[in-house]
PDB file of N, CA and C in Angstrom:
ATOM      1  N   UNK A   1       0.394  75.590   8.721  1.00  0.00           N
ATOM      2  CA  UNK A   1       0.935  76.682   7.938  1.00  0.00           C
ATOM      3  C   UNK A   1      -0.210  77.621   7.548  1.00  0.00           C
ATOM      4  N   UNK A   2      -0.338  78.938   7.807  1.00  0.00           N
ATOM      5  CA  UNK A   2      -1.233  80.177   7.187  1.00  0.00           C
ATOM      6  C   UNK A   2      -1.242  80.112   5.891  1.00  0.00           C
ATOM      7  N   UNK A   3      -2.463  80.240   5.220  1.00  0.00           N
ATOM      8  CA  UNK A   3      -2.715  80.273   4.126  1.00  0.00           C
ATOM      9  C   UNK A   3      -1.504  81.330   3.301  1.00  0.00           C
ATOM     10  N   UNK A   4      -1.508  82.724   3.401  1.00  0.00           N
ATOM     11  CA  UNK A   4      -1.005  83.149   3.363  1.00  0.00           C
ATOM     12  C   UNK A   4       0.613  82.745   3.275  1.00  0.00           C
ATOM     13  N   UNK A   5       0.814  81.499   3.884  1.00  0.00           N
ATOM     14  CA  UNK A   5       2.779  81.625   3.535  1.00  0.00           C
ATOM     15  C   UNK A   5       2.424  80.185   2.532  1.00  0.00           C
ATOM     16  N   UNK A   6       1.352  79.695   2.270  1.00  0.00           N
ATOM     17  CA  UNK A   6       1.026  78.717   1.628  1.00  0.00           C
ATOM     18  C   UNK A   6       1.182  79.191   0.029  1.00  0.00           C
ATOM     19  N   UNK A   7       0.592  80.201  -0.251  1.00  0.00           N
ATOM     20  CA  UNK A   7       0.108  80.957  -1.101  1.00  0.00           C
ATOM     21  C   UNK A   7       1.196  81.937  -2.052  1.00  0.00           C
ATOM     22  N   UNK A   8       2.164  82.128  -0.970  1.00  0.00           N
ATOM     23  CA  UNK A   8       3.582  82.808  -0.778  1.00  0.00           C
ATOM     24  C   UNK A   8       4.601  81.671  -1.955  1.00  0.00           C
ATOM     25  N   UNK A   9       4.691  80.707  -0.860  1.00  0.00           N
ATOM     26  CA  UNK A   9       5.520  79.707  -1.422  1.00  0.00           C
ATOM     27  C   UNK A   9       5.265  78.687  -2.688  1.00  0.00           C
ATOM     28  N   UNK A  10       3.909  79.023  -3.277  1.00  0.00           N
ATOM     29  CA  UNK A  10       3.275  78.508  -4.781  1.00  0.00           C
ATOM     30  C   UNK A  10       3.152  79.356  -5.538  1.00  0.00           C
ATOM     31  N   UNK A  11       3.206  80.760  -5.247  1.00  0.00           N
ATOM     32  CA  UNK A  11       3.392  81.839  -6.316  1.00  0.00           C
ATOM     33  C   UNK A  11       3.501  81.483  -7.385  1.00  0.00           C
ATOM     34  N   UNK A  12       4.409  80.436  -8.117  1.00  0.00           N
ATOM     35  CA  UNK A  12       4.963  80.845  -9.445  1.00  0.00           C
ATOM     36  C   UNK A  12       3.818  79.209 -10.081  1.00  0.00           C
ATOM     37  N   UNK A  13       3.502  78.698  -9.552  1.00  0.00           N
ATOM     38  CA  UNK A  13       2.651  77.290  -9.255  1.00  0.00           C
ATOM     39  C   UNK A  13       0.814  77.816 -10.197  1.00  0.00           C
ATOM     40  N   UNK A  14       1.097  78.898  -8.781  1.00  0.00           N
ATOM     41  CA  UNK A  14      -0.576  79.577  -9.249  1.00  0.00           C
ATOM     42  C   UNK A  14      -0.746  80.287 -10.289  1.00  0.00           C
ATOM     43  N   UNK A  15       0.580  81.060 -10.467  1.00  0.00           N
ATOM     44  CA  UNK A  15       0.627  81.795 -11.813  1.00  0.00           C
ATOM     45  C   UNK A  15       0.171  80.642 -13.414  1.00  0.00           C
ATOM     46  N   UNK A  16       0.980  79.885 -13.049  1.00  0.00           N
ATOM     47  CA  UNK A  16       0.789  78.777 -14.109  1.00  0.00           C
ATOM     48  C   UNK A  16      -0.387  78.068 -14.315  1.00  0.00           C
ATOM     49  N   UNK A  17      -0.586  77.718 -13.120  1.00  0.00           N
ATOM     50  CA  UNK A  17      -2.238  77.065 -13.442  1.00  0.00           C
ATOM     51  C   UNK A  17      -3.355  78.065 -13.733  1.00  0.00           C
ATOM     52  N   UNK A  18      -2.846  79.438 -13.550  1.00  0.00           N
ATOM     53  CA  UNK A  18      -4.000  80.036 -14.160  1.00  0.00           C
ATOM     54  C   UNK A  18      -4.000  80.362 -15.514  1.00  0.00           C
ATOM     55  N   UNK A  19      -2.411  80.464 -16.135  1.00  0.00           N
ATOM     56  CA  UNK A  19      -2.427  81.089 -16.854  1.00  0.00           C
ATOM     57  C   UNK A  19      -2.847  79.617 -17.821  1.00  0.00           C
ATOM     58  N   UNK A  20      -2.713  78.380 -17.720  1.00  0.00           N
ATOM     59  CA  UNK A  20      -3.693  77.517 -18.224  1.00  0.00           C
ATOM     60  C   UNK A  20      -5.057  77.672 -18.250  1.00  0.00           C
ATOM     61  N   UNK A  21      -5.653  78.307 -17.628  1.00  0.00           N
ATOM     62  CA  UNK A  21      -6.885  78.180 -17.345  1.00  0.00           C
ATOM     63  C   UNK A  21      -7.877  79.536 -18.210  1.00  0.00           C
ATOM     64  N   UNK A  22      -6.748  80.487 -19.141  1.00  0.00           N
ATOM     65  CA  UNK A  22      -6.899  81.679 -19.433  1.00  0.00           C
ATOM     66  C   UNK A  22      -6.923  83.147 -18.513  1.00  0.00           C
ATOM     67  N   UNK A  23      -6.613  82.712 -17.706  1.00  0.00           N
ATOM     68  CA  UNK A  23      -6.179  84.160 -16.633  1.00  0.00           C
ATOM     69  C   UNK A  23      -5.259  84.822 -17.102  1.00  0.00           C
ATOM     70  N   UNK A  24      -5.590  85.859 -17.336  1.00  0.00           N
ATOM     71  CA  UNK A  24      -4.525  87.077 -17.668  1.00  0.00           C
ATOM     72  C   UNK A  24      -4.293  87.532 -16.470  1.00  0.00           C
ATOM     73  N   UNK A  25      -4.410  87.320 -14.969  1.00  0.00           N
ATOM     74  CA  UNK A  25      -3.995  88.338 -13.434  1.00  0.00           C
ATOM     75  C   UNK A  25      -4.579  87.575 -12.644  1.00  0.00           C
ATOM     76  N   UNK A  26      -4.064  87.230 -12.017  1.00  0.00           N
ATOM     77  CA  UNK A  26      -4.619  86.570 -11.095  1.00  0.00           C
ATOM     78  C   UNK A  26      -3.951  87.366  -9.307  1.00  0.00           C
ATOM     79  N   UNK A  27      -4.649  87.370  -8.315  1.00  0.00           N
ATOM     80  CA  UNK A  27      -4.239  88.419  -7.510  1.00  0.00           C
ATOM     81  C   UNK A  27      -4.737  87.773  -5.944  1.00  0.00           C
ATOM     82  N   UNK A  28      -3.717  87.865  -5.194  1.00  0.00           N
ATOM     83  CA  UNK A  28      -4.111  87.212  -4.019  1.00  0.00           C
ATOM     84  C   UNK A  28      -4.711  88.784  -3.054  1.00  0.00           C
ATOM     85  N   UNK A  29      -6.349  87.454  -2.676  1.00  0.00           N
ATOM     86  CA  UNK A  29      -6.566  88.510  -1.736  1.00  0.00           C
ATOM     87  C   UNK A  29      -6.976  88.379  -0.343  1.00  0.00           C
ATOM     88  N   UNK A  30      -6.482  88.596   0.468  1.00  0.00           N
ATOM     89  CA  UNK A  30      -6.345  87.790   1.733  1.00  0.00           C
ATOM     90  C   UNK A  30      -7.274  88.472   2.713  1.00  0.00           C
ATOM     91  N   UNK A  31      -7.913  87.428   3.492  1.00  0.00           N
ATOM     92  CA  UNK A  31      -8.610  87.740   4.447  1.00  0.00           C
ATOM     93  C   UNK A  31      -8.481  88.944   5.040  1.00  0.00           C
ATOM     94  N   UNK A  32      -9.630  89.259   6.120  1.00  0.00           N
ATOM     95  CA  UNK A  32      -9.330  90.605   7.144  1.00  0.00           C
ATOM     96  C   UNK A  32      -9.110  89.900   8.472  1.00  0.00           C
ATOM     97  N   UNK A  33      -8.899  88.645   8.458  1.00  0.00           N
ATOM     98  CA  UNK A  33      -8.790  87.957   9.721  1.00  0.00           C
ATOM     99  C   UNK A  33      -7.538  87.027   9.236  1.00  0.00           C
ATOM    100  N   UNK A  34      -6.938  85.968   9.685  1.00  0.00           N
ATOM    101  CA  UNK A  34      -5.793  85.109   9.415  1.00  0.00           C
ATOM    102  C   UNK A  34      -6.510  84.010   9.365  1.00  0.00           C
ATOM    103  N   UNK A  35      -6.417  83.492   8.301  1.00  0.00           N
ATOM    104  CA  UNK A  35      -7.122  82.503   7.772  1.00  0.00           C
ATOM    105  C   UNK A  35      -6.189  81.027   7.397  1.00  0.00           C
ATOM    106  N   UNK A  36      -6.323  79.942   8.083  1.00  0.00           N
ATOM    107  CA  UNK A  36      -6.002  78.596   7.596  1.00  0.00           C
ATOM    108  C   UNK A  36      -6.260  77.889   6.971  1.00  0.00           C
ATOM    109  N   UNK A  37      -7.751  78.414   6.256  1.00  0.00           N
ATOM    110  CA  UNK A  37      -9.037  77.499   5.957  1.00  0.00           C
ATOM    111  C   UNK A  37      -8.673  77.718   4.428  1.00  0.00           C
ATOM    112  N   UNK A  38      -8.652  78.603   3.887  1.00  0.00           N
ATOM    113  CA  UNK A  38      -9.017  78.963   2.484  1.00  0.00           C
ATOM    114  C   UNK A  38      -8.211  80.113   1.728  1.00  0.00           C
ATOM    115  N   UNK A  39      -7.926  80.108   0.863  1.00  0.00           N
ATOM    116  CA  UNK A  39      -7.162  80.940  -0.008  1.00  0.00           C
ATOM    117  C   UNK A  39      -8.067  82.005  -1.102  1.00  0.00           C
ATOM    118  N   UNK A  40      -8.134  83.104  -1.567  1.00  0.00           N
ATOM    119  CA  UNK A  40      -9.448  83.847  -2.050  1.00  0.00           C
ATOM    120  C   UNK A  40      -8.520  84.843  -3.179  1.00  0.00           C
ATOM    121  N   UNK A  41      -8.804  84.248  -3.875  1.00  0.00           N
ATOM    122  CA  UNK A  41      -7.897  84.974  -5.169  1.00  0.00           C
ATOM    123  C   UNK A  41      -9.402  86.129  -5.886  1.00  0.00           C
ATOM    124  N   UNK A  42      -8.651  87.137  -6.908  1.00  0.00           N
ATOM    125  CA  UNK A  42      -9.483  87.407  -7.340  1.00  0.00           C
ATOM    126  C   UNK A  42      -8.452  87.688  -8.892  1.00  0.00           C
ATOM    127  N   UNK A  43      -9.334  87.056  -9.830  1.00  0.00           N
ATOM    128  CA  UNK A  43      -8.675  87.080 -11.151  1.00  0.00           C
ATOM    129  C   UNK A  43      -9.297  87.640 -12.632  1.00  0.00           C
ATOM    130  N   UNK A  44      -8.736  87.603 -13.408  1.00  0.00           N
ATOM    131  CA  UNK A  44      -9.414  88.501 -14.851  1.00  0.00           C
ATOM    132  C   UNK A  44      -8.677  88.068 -16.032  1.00  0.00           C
ATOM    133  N   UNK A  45      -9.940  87.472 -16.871  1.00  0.00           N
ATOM    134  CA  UNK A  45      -9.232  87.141 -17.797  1.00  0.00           C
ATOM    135  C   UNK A  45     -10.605  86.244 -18.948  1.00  0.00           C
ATOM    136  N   UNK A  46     -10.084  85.258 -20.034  1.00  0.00           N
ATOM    137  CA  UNK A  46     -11.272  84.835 -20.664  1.00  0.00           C
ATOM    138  C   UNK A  46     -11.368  83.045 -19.842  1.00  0.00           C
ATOM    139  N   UNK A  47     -12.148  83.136 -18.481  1.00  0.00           N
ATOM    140  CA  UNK A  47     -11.576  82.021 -18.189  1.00  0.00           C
ATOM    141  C   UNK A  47     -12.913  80.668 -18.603  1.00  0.00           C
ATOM    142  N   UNK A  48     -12.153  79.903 -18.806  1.00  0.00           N
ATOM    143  CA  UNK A  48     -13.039  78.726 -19.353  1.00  0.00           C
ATOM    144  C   UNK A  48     -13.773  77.779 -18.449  1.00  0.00           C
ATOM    145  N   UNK A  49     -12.986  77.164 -17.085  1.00  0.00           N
ATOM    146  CA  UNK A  49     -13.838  76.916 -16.138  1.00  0.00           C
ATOM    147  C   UNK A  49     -13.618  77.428 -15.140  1.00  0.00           C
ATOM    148  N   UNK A  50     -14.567  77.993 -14.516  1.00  0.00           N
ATOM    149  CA  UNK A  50     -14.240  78.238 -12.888  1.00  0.00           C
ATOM    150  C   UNK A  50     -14.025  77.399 -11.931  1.00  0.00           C
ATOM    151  N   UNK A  51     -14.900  76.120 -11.963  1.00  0.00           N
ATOM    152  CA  UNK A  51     -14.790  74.861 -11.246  1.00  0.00           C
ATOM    153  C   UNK A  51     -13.601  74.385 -11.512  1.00  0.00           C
ATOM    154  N   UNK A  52     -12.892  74.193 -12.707  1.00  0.00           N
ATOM    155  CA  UNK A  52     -11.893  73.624 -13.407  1.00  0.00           C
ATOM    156  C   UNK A  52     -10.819  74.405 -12.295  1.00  0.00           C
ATOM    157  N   UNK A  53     -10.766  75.748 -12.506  1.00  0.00           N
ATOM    158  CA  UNK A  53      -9.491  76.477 -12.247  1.00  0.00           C
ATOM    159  C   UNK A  53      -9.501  76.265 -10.305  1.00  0.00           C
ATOM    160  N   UNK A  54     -10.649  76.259 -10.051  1.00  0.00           N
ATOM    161  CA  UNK A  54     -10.535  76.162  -8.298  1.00  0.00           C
ATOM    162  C   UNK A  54     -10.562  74.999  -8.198  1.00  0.00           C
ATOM    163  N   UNK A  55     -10.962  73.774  -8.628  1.00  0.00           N
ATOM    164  CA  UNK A  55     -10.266  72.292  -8.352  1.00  0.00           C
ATOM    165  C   UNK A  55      -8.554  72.047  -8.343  1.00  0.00           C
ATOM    166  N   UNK A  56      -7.681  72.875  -9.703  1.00  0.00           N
ATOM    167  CA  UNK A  56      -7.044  72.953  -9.884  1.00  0.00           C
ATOM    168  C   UNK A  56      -5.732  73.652  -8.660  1.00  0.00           C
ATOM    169  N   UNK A  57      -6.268  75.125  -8.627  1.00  0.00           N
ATOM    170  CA  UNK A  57      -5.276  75.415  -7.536  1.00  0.00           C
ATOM    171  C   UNK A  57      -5.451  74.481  -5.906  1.00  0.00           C
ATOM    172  N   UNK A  58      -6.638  73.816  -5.832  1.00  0.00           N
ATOM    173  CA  UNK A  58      -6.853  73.473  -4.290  1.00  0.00           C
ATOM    174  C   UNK A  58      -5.681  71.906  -4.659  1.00  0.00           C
ATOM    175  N   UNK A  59      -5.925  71.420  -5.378  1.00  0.00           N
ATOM    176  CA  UNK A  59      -4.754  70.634  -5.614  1.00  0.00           C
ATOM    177  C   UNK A  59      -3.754  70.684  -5.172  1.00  0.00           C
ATOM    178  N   UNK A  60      -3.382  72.117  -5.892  1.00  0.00           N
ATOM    179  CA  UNK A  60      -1.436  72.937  -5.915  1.00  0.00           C
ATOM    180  C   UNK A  60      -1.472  73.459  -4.432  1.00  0.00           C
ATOM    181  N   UNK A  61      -1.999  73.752  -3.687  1.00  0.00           N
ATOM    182  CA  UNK A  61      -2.159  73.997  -2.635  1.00  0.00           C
ATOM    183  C   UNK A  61      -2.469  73.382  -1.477  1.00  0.00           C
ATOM    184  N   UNK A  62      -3.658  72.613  -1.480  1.00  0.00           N
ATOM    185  CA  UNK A  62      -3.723  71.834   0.081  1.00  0.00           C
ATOM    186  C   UNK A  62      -4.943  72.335   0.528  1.00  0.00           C
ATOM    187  N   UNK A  63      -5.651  73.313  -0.264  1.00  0.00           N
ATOM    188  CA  UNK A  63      -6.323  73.883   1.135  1.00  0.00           C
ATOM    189  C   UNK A  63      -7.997  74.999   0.601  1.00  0.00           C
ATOM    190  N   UNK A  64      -8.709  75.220   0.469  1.00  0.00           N
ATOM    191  CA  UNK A  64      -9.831  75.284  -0.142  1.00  0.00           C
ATOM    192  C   UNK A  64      -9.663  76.493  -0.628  1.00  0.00           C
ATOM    193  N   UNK A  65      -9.890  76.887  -1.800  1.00  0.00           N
ATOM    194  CA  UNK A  65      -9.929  78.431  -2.750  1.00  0.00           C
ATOM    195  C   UNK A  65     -11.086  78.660  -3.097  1.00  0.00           C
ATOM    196  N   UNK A  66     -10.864  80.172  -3.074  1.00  0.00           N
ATOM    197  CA  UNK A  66     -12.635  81.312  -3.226  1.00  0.00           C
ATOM    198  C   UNK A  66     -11.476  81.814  -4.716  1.00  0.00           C
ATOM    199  N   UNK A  67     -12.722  81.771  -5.625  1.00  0.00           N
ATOM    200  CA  UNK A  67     -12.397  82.591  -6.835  1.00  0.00           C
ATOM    201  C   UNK A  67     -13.593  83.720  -6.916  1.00  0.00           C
ATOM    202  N   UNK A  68     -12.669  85.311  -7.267  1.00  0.00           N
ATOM    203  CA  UNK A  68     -13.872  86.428  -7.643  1.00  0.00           C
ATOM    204  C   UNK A  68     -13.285  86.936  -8.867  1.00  0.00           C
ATOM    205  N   UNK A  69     -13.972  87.295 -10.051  1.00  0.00           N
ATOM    206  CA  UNK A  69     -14.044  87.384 -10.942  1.00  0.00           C
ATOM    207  C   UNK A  69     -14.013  89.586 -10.681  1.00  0.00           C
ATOM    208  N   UNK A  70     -12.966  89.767 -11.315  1.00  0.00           N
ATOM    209  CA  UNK A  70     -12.678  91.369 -11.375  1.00  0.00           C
ATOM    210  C   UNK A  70     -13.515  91.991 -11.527  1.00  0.00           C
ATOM    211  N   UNK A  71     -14.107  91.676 -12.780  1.00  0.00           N
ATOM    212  CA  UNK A  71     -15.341  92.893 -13.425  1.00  0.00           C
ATOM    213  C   UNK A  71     -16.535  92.800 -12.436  1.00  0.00           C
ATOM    214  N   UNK A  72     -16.598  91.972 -11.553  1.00  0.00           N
ATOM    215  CA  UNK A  72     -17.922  91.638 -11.129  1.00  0.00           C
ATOM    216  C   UNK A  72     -17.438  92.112  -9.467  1.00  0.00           C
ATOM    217  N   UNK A  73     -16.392  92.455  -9.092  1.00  0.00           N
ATOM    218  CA  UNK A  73     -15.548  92.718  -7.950  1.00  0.00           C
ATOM    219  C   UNK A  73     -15.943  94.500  -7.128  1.00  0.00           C
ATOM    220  N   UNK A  74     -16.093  94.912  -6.360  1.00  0.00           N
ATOM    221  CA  UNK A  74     -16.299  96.487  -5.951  1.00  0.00           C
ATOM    222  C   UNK A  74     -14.561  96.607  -5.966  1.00  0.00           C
ATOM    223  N   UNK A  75     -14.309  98.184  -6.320  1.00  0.00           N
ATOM    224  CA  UNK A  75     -13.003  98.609  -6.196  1.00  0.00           C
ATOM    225  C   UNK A  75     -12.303  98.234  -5.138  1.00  0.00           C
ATOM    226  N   UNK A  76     -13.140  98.561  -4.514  1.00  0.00           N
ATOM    227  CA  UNK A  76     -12.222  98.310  -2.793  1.00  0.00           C
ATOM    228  C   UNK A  76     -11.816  96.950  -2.280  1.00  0.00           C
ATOM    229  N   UNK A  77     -12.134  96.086  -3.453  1.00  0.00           N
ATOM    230  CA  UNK A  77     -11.449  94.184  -3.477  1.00  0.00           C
ATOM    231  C   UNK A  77     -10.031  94.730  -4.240  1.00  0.00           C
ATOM    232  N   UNK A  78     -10.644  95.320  -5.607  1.00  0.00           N
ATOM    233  CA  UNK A  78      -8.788  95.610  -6.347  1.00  0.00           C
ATOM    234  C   UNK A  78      -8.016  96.041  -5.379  1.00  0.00           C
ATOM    235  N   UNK A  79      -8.179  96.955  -4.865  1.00  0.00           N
ATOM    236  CA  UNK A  79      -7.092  97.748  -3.644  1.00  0.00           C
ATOM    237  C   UNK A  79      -6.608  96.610  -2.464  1.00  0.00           C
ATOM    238  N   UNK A  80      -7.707  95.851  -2.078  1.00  0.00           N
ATOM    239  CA  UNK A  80      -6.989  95.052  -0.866  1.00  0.00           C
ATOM    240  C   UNK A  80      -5.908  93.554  -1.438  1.00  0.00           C
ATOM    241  N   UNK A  81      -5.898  93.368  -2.816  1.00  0.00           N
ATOM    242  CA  UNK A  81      -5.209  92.649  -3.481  1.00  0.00           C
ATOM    243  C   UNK A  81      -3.605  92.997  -2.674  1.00  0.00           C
ATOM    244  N   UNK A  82      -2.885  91.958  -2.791  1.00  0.00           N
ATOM    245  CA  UNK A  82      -1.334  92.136  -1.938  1.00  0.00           C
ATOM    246  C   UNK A  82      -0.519  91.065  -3.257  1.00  0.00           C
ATOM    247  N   UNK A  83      -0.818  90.707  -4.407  1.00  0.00           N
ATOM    248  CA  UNK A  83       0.034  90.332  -5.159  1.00  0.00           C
ATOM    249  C   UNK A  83      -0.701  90.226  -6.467  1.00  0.00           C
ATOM    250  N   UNK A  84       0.058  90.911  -7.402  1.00  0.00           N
ATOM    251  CA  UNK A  84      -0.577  90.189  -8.711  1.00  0.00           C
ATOM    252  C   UNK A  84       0.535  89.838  -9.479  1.00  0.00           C
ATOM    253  N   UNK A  85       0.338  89.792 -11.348  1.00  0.00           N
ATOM    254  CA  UNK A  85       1.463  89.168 -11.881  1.00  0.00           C
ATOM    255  C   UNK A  85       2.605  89.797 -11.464  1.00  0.00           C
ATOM    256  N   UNK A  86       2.441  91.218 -11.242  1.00  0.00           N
ATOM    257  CA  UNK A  86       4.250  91.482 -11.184  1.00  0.00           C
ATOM    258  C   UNK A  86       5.041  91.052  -9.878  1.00  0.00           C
ATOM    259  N   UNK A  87       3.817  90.781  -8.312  1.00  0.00           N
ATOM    260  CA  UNK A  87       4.822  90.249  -7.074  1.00  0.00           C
ATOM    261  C   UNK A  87       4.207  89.209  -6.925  1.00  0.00           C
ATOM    262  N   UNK A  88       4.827  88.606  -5.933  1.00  0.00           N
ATOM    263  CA  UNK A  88       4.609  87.678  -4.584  1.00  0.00           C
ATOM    264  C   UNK A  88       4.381  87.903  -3.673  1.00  0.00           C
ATOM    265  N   UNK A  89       3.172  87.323  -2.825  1.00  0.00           N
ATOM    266  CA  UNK A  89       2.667  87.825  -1.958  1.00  0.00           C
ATOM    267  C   UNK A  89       3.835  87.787  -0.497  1.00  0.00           C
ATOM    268  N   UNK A  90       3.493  88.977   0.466  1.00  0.00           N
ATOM    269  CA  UNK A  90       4.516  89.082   1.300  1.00  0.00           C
ATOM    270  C   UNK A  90       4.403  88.384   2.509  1.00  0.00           C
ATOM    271  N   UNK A  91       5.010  87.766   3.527  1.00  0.00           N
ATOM    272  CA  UNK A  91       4.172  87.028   4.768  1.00  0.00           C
ATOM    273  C   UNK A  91       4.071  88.425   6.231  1.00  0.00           C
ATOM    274  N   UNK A  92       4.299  89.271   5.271  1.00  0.00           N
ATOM    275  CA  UNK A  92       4.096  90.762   5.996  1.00  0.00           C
ATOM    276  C   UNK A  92       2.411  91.261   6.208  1.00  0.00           C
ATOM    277  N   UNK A  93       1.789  91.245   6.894  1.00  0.00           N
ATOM    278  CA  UNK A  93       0.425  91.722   6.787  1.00  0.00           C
ATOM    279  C   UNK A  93       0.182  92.655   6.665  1.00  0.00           C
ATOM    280  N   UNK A  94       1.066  93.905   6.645  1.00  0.00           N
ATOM    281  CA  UNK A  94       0.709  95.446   6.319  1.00  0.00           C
ATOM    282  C   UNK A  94       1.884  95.587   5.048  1.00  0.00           C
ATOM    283  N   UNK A  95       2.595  94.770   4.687  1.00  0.00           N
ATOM    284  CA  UNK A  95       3.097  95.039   3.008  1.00  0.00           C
ATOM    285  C   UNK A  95       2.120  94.626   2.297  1.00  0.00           C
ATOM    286  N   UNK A  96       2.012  95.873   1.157  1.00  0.00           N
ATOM    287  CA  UNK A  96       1.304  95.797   0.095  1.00  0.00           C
ATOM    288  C   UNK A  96       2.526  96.152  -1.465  1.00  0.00           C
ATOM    289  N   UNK A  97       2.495  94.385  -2.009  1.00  0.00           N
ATOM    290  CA  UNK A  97       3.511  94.514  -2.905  1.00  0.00           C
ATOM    291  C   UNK A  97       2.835  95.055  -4.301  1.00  0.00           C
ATOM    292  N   UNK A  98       1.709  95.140  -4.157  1.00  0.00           N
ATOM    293  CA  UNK A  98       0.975  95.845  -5.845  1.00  0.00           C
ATOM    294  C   UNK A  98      -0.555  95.303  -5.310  1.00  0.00           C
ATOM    295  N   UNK A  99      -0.986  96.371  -6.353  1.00  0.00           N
ATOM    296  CA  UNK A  99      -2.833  96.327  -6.482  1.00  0.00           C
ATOM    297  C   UNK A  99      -2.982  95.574  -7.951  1.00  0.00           C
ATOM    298  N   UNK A 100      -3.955  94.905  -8.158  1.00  0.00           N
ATOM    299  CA  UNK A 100      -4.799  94.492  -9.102  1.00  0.00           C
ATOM    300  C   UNK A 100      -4.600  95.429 -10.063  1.00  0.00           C
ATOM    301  N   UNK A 101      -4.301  95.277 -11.316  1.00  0.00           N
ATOM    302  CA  UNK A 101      -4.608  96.446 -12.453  1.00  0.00           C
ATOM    303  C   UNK A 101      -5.431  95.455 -13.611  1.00  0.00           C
ATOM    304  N   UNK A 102      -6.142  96.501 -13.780  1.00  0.00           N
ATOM    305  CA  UNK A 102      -7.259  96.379 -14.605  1.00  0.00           C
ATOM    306  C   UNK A 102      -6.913  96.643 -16.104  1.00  0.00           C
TER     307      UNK A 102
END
């Protein structure tokens, strides 16, 4: 299974474990290639562990997670974001259901 329909189908999974973790947004951001390997969120918020929160989703998931931290992010990561709190990510590779808001 593509990370991507992995990622799709835990949506409401990841929302939760972050929002344990103090994430206020958490935002899927997906490779420029199709990736099986790893899942690469980029999130914002007051978070308490980073290790904590990426042990956590690789759990809920199956499959190895990159965490990037917003403020520390170039714009052009917010823009390639394809889900944050308000969607779910699409298994469409040229739908873009929302950008990262800051």
């Amino acid at each position: 299974m593509k990370v991507r329909q992995i990622v799709s189908s835990h949506w409401s999974a990841i929302r939760k474990v972050a929002g344990g973790h103090g994430i206020e947004t958490i935002g899927y951001w997906p490779p420029a290639f199709d990736s099986r390997s790893s899942a690469d969120f980029l999130v914002k918020g007051e978070l308490g562990s980073l290790r904590g929160l990426r042990a956590d989703l690789e759990r809920e998931l199956g499959c190895r997670v990159a965490i990037y931290l917003a403020d520390q992010a170039p714009a052009s990561a917010h823009e390639a974001v394809v889900a944050d709190e308000g969607g779910e990510p699409s298994d469409s590779e040229t739908e873009r259901t929302g950008g990262y808001e800051q």
